[in-house]
C-alpha atoms as a PDB file:
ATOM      1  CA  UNK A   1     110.927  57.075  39.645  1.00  0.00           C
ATOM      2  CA  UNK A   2     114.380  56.093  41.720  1.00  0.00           C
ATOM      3  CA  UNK A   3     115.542  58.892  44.134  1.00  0.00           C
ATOM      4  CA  UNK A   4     118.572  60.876  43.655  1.00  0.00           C
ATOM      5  CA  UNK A   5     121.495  59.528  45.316  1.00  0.00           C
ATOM      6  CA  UNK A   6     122.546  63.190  46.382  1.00  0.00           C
ATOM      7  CA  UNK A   7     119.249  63.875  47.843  1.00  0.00           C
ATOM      8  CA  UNK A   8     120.041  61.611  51.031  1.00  0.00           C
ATOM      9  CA  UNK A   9     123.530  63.726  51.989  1.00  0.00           C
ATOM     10  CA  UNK A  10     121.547  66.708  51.504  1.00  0.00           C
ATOM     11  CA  UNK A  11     118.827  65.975  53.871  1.00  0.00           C
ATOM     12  CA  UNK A  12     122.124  65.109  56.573  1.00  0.00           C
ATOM     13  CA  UNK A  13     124.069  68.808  56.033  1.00  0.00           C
ATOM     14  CA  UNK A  14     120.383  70.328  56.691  1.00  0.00           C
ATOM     15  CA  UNK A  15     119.602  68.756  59.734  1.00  0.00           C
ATOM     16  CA  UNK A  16     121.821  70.557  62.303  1.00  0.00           C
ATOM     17  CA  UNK A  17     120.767  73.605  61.007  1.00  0.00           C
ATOM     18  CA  UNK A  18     117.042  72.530  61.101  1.00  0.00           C
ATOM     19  CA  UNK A  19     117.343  71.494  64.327  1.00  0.00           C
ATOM     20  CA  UNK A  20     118.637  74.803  66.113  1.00  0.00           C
ATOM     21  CA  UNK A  21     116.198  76.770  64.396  1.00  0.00           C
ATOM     22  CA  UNK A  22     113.380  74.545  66.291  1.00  0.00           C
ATOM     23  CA  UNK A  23     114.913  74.964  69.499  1.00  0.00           C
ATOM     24  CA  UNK A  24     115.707  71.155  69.486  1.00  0.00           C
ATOM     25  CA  UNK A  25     118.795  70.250  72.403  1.00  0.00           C
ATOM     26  CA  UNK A  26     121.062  67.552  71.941  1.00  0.00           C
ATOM     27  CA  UNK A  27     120.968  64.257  73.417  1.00  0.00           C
ATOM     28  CA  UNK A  28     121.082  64.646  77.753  1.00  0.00           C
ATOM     29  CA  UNK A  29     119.137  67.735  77.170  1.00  0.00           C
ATOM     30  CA  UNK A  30     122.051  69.294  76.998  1.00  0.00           C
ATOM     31  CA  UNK A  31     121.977  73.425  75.220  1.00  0.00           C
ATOM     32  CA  UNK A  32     124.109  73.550  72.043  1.00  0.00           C
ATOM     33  CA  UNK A  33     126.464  76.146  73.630  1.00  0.00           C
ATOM     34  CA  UNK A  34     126.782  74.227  76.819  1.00  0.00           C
ATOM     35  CA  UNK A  35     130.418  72.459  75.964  1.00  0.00           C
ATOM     36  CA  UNK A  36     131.882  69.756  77.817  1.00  0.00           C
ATOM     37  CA  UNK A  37     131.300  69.704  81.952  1.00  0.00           C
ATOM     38  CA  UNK A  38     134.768  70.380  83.508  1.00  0.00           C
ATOM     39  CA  UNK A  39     133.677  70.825  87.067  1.00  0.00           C
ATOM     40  CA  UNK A  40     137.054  71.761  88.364  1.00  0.00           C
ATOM     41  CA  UNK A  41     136.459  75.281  86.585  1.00  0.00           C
ATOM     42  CA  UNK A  42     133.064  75.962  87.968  1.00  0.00           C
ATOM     43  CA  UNK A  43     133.459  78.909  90.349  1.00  0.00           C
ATOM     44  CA  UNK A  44     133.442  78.420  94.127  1.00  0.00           C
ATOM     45  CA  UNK A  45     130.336  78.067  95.253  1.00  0.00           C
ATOM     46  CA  UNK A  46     129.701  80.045  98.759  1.00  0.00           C
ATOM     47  CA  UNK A  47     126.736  80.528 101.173  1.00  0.00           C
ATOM     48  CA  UNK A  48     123.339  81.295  98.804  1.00  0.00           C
ATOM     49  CA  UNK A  49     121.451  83.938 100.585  1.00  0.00           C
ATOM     50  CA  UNK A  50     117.801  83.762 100.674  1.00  0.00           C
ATOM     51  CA  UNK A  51     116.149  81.746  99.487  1.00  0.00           C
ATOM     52  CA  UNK A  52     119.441  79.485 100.430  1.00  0.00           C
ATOM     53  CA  UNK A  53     118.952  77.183  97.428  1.00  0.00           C
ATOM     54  CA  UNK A  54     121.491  75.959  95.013  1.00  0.00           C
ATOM     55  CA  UNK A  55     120.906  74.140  91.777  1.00  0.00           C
ATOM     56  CA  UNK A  56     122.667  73.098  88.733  1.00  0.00           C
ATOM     57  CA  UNK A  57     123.150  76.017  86.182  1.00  0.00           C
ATOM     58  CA  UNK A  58     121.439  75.181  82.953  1.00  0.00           C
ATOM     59  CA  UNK A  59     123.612  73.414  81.121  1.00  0.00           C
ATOM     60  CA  UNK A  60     123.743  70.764  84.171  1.00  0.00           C
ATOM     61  CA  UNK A  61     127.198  71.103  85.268  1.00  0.00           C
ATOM     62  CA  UNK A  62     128.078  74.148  87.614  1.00  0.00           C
ATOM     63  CA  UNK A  63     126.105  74.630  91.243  1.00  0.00           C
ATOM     64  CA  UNK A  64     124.832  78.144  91.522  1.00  0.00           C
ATOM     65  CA  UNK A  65     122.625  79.739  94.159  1.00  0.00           C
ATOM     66  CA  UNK A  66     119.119  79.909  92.876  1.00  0.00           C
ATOM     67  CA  UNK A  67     117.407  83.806  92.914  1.00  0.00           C
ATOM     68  CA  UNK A  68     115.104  84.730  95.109  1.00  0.00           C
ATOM     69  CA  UNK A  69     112.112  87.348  94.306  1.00  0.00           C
ATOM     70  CA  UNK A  70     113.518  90.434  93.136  1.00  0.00           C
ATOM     71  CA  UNK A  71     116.631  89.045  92.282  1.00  0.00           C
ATOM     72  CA  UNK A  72     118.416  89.556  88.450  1.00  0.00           C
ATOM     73  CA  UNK A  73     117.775  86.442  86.075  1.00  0.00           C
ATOM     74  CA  UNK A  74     118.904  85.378  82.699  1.00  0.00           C
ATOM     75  CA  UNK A  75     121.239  86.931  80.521  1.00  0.00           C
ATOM     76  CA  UNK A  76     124.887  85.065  79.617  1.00  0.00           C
ATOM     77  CA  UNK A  77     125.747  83.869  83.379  1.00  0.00           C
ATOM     78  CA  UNK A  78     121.828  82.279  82.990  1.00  0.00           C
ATOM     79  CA  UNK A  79     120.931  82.702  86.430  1.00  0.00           C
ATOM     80  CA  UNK A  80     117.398  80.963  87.409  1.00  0.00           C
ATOM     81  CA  UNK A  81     115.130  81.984  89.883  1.00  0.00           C
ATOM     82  CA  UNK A  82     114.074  79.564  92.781  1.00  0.00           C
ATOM     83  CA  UNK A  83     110.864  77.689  93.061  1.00  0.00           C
ATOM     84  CA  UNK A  84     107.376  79.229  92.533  1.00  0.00           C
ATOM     85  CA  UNK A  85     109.192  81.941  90.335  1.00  0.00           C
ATOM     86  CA  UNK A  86     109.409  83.502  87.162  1.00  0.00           C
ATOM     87  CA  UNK A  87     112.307  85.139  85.293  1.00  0.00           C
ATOM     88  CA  UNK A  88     110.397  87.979  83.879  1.00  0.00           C
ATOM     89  CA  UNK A  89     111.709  90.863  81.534  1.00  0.00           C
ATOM     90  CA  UNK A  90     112.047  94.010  82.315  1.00  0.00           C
ATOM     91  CA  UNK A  91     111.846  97.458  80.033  1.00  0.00           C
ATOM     92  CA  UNK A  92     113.754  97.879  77.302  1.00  0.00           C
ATOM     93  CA  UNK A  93     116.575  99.782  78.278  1.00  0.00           C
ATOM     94  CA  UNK A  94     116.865  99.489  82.240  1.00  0.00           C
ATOM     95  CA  UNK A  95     118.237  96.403  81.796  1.00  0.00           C
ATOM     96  CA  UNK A  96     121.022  94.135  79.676  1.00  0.00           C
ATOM     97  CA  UNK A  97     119.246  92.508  76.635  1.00  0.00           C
ATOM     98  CA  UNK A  98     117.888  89.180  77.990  1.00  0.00           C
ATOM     99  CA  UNK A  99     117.618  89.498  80.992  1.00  0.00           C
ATOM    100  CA  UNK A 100     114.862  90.464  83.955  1.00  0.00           C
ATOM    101  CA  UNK A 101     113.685  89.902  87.749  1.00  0.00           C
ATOM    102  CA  UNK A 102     112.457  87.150  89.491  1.00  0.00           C
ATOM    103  CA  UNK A 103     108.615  87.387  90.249  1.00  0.00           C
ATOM    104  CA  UNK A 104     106.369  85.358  92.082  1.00  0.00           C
ATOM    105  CA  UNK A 105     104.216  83.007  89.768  1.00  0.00           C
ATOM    106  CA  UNK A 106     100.980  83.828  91.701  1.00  0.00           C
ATOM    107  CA  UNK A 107     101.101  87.665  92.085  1.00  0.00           C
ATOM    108  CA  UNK A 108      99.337  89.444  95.133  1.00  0.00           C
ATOM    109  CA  UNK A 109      98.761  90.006  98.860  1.00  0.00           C
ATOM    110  CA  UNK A 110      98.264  86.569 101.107  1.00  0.00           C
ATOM    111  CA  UNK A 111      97.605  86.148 105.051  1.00  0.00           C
ATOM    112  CA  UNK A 112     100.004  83.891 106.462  1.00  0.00           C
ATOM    113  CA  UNK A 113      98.257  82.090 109.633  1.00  0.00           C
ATOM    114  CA  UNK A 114     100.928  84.002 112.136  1.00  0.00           C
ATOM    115  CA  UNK A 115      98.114  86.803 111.704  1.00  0.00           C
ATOM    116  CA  UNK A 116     100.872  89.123 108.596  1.00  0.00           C
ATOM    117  CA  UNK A 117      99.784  89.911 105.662  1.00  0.00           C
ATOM    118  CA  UNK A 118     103.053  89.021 102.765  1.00  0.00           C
ATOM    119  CA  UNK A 119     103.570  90.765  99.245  1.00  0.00           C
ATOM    120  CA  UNK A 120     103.133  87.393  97.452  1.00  0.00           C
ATOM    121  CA  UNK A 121     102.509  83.748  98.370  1.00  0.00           C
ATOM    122  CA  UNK A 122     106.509  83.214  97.545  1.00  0.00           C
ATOM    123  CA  UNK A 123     107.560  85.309 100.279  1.00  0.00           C
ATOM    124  CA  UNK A 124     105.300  83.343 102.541  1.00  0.00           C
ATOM    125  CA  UNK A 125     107.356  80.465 101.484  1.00  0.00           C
ATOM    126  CA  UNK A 126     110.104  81.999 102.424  1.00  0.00           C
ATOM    127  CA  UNK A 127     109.744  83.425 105.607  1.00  0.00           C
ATOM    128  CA  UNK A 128     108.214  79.507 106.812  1.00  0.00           C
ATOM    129  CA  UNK A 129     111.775  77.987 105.561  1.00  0.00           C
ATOM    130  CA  UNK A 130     113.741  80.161 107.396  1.00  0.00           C
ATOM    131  CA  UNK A 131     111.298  80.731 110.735  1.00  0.00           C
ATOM    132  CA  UNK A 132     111.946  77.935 113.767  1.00  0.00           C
ATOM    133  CA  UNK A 133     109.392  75.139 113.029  1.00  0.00           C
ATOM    134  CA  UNK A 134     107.055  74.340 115.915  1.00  0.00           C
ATOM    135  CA  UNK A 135     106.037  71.303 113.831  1.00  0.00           C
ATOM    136  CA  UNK A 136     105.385  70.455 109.970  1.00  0.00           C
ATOM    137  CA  UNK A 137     103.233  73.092 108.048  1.00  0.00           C
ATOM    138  CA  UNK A 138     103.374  75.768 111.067  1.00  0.00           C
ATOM    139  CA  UNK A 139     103.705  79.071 108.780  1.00  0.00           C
ATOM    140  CA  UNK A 140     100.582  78.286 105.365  1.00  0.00           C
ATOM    141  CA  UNK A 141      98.947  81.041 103.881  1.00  0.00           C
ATOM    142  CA  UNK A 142      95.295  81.257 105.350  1.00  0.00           C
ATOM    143  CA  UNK A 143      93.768  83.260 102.786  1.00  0.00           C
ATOM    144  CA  UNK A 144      94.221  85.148  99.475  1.00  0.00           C
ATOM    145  CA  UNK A 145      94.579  89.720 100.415  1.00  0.00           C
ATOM    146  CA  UNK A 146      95.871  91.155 103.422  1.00  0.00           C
ATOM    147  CA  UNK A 147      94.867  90.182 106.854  1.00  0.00           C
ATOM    148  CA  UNK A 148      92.319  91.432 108.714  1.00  0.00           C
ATOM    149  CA  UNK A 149      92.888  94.280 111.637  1.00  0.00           C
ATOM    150  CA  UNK A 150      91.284  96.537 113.743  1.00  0.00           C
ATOM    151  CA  UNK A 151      91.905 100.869 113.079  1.00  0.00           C
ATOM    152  CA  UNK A 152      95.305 102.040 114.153  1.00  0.00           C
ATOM    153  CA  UNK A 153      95.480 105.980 114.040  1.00  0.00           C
ATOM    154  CA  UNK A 154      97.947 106.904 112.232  1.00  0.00           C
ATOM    155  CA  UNK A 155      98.234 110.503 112.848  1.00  0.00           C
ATOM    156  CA  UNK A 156      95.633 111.853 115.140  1.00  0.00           C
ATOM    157  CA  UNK A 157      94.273 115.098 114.573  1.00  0.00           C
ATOM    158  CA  UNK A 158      96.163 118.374 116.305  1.00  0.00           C
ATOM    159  CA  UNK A 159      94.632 120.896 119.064  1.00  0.00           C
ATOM    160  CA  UNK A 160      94.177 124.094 117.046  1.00  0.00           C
ATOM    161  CA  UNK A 161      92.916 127.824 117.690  1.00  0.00           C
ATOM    162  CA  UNK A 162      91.856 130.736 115.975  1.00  0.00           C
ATOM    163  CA  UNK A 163      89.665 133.839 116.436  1.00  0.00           C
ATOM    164  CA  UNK A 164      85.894 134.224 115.561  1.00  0.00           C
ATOM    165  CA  UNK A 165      85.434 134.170 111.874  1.00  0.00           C
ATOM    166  CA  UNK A 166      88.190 132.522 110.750  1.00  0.00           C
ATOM    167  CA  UNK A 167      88.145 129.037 109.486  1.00  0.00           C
ATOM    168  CA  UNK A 168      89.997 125.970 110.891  1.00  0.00           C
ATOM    169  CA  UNK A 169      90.211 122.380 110.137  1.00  0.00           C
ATOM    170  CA  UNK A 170      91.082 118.864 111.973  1.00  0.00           C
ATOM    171  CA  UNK A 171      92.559 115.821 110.254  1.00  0.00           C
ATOM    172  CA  UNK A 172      93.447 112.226 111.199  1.00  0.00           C
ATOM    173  CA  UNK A 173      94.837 109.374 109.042  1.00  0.00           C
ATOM    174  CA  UNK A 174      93.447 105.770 110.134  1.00  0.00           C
ATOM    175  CA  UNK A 175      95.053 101.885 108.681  1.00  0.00           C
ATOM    176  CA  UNK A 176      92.862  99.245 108.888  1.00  0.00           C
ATOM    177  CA  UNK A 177      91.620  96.107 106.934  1.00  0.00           C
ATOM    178  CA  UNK A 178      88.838  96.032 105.928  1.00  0.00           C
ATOM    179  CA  UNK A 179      88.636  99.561 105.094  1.00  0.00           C
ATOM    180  CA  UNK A 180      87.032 101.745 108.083  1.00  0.00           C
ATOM    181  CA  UNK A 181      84.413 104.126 108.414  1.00  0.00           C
ATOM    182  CA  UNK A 182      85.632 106.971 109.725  1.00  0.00           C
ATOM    183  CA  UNK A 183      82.999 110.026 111.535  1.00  0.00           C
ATOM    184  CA  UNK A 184      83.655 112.975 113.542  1.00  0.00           C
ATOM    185  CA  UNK A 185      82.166 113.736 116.632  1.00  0.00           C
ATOM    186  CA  UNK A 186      82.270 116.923 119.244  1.00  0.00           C
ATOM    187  CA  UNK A 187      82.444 115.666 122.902  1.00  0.00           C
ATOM    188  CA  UNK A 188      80.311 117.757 125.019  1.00  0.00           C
ATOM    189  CA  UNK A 189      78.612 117.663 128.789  1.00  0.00           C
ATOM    190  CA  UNK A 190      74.957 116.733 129.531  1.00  0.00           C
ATOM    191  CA  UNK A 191      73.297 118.960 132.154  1.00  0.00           C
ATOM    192  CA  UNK A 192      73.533 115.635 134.631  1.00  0.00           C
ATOM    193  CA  UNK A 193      77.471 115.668 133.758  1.00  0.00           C
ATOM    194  CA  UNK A 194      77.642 112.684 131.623  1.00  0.00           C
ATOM    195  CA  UNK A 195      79.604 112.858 128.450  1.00  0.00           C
ATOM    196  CA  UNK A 196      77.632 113.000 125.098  1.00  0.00           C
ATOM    197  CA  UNK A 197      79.171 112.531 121.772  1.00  0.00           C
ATOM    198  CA  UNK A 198      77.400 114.873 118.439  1.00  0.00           C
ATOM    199  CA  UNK A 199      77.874 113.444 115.178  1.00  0.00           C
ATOM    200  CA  UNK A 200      78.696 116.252 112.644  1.00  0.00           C
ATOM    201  CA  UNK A 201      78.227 117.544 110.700  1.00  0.00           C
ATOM    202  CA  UNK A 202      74.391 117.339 111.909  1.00  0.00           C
ATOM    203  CA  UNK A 203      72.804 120.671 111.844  1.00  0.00           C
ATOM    204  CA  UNK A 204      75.778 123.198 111.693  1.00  0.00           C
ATOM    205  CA  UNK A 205      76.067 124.848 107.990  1.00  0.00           C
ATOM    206  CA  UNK A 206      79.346 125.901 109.349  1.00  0.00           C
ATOM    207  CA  UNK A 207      80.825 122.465 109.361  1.00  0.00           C
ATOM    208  CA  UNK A 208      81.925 120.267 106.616  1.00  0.00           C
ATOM    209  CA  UNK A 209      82.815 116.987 107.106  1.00  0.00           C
ATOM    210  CA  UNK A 210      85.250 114.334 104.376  1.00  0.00           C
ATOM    211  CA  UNK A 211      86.737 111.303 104.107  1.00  0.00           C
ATOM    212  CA  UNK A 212      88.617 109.545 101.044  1.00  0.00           C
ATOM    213  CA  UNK A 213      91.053 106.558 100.877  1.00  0.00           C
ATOM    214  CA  UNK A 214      94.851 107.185 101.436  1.00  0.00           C
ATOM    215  CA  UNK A 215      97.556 108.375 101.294  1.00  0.00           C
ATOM    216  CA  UNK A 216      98.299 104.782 101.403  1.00  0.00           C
ATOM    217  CA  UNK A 217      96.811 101.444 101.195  1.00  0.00           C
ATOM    218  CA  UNK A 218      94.429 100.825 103.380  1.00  0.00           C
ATOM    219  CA  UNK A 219      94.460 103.791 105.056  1.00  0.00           C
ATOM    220  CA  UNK A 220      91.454 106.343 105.460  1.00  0.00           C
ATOM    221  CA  UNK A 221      91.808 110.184 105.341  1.00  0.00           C
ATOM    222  CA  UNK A 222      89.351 112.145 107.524  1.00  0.00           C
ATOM    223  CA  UNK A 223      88.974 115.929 107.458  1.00  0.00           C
ATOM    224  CA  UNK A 224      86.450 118.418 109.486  1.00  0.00           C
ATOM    225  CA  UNK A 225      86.113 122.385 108.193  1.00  0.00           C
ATOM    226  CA  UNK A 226      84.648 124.607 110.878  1.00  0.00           C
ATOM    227  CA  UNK A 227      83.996 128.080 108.878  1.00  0.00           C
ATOM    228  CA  UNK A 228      83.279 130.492 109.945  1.00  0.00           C
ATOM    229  CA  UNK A 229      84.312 129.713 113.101  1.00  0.00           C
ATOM    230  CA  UNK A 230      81.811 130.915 115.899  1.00  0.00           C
ATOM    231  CA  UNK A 231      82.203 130.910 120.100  1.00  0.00           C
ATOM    232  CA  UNK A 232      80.227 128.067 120.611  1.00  0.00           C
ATOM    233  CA  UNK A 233      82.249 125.660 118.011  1.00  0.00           C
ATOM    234  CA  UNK A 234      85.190 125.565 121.031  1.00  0.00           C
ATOM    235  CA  UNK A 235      85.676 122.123 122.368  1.00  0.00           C
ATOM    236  CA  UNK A 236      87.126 118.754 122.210  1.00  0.00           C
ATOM    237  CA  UNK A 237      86.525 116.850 118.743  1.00  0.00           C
ATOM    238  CA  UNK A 238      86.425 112.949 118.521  1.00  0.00           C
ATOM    239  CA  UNK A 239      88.076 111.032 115.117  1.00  0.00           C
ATOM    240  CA  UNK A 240      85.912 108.029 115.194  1.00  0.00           C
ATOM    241  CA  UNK A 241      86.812 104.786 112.924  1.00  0.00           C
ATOM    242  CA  UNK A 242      85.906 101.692 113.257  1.00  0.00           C
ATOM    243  CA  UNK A 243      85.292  97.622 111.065  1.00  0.00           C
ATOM    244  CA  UNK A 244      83.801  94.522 111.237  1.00  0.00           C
ATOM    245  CA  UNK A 245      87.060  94.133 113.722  1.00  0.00           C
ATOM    246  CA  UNK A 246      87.134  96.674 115.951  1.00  0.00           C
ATOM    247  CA  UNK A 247      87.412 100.538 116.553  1.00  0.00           C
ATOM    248  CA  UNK A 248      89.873 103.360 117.586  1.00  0.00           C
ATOM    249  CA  UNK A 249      89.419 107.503 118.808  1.00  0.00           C
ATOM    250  CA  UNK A 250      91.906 109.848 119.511  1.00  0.00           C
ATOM    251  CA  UNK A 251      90.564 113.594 120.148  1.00  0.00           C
ATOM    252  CA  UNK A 252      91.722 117.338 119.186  1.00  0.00           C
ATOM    253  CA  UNK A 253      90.724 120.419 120.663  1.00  0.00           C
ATOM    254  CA  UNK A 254      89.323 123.776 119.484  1.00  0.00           C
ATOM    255  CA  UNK A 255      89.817 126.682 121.061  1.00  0.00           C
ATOM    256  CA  UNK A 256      87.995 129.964 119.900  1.00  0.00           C
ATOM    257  CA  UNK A 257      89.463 133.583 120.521  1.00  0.00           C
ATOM    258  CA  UNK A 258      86.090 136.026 120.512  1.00  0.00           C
ATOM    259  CA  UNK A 259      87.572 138.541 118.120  1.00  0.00           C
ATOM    260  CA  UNK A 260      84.875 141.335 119.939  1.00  0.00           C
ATOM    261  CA  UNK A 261      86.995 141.158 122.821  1.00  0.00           C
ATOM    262  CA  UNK A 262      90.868 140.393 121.462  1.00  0.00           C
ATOM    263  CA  UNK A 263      92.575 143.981 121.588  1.00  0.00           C
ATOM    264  CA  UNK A 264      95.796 143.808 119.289  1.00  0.00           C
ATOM    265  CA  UNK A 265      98.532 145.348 120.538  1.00  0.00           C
ATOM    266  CA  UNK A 266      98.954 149.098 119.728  1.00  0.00           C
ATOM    267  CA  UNK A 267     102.682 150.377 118.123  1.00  0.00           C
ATOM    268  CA  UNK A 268     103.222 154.117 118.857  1.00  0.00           C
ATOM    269  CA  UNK A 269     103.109 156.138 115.678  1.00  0.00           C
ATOM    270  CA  UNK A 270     106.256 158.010 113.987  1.00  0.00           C
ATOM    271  CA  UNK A 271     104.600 161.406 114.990  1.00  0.00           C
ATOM    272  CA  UNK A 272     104.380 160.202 119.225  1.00  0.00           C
ATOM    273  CA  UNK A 273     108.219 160.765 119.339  1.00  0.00           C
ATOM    274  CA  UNK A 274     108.224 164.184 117.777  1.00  0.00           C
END
């Protein structure tokens, strides 16, 4: 059966069409909105901030400074993001339509061998191409998570008092990577004079001893309840943490008021100035 002579202009008018609905580009790669380069009206380009890199815009005719992580992407200017990241959307509403942040392609924590822990293997990158360079490959990420330190008190616990009776607690907040172990101890004397550390809670049902994770990350939260609080509970108290790289103290004092012999002070009454 012979074809139809109209079929073949047919098939031409539907092309075009056809091929913006695929997402096809025109020859050069070019986008179909992307009109004809005129240079001289590409804006002034001035110094890119960090990451400092510039890069044609997508339509291959303007320079523009590449984003760095964090930075606003997409939308009608079509700003990219610079190597390693990812223009990524953000929630409906808290941004223009089409447009989003630049992320890291590899999310979470790395070690950089200067002994710092970085949010993301890009801003290792970053921080090597702007450092001095000692020589080629200086600043690499030596492993995936944070690095490694030893316990750093954070706050150390405070010197408190009360009387007999009444309860009273110590606290201390300790960083560290890995995560430490944090115990409390009460400093006393042996009868020679040498210094002997108690770990509590031990045999007192009066004390209560806890530890959880936080307030931050990687941080440890270590609490000791002395209740009721007796004579012989007075003394110097040890926060004790410590990993697989080292250890840290720092100390708080309780001091006990025997209730049996505090006398509050006496008011005269109304009727002793009749």
């Amino acid at each position: 059966m012979p074809r139809s002579p109209v079929l073949f202009p047919l098939l031409l008018l539907l092309l075009p069409p056809l091929a913006l609905g695929l997402g096809l580009r025109g020859a050069g790669g070019r986008r179909p909105q992307c009109g004809p380069c005129r240079p001289e009206f590409c804006p002034a380009l001035e110094r890119c901030p960090a990451p400092g890199i510039a890069a044609r815009d997508e339509c291959g005719c303007c320079v523009r400074c590449l984003g760095a992580e964090g930075a606003s992407c997409g939308g009608r200017a079509g700003a990219r993001c610079g190597p390693g990241l990812v223009c990524a959307s953000r929630a409906t509403g808290a941004a223009p339509e089409g447009t989003g942040l630049c992320v890291c392609a590899q999310r979470g924590t790395v070690c950089g061998s200067d002994g710092r822990s970085y949010s993301s293997v890009c801003a290792l990158r970053l921080r090597a191409r702007h450092a001095p360079r000692a020589h080629p490959g200086h600043l690499h990420k030596a492993r995936d998570g944070p690095c490694e330190f030893a316990p750093v008190v954070i706050t150390p616990p405070q010197s408190v008092h009360n009387v007999t009776g009444a309860p009273v607690y110590l606290s201390c907040e300790v960083r560290a990577v890995p995560t430490p172990v944090v115990t409390w101890r009460k400093v006393t004397q042996s009868p020679e004079g040498t210094q002997v550390l108690e770990d509590l809670p031990g045999d007192h049902i009066n004390i209560a001893v806890q530890v959880r994770g936080g307030p931050s990350e990687h941080e440890a939260t270590a609490w000791i309840l002395i209740n009721p609080l007796k004579k012989e509970d007075e003394g110097v108290y040890q926060c004790h943490s410590a990993n697989a790289v080292g250890e840290a103290q720092s100390h708080g004092t309780v001091t006990v008021v025997d209730l049996s012999q505090y006398k509050a002070p006496r008011f005269p009454a109304p009727d002793d100035h009749m």
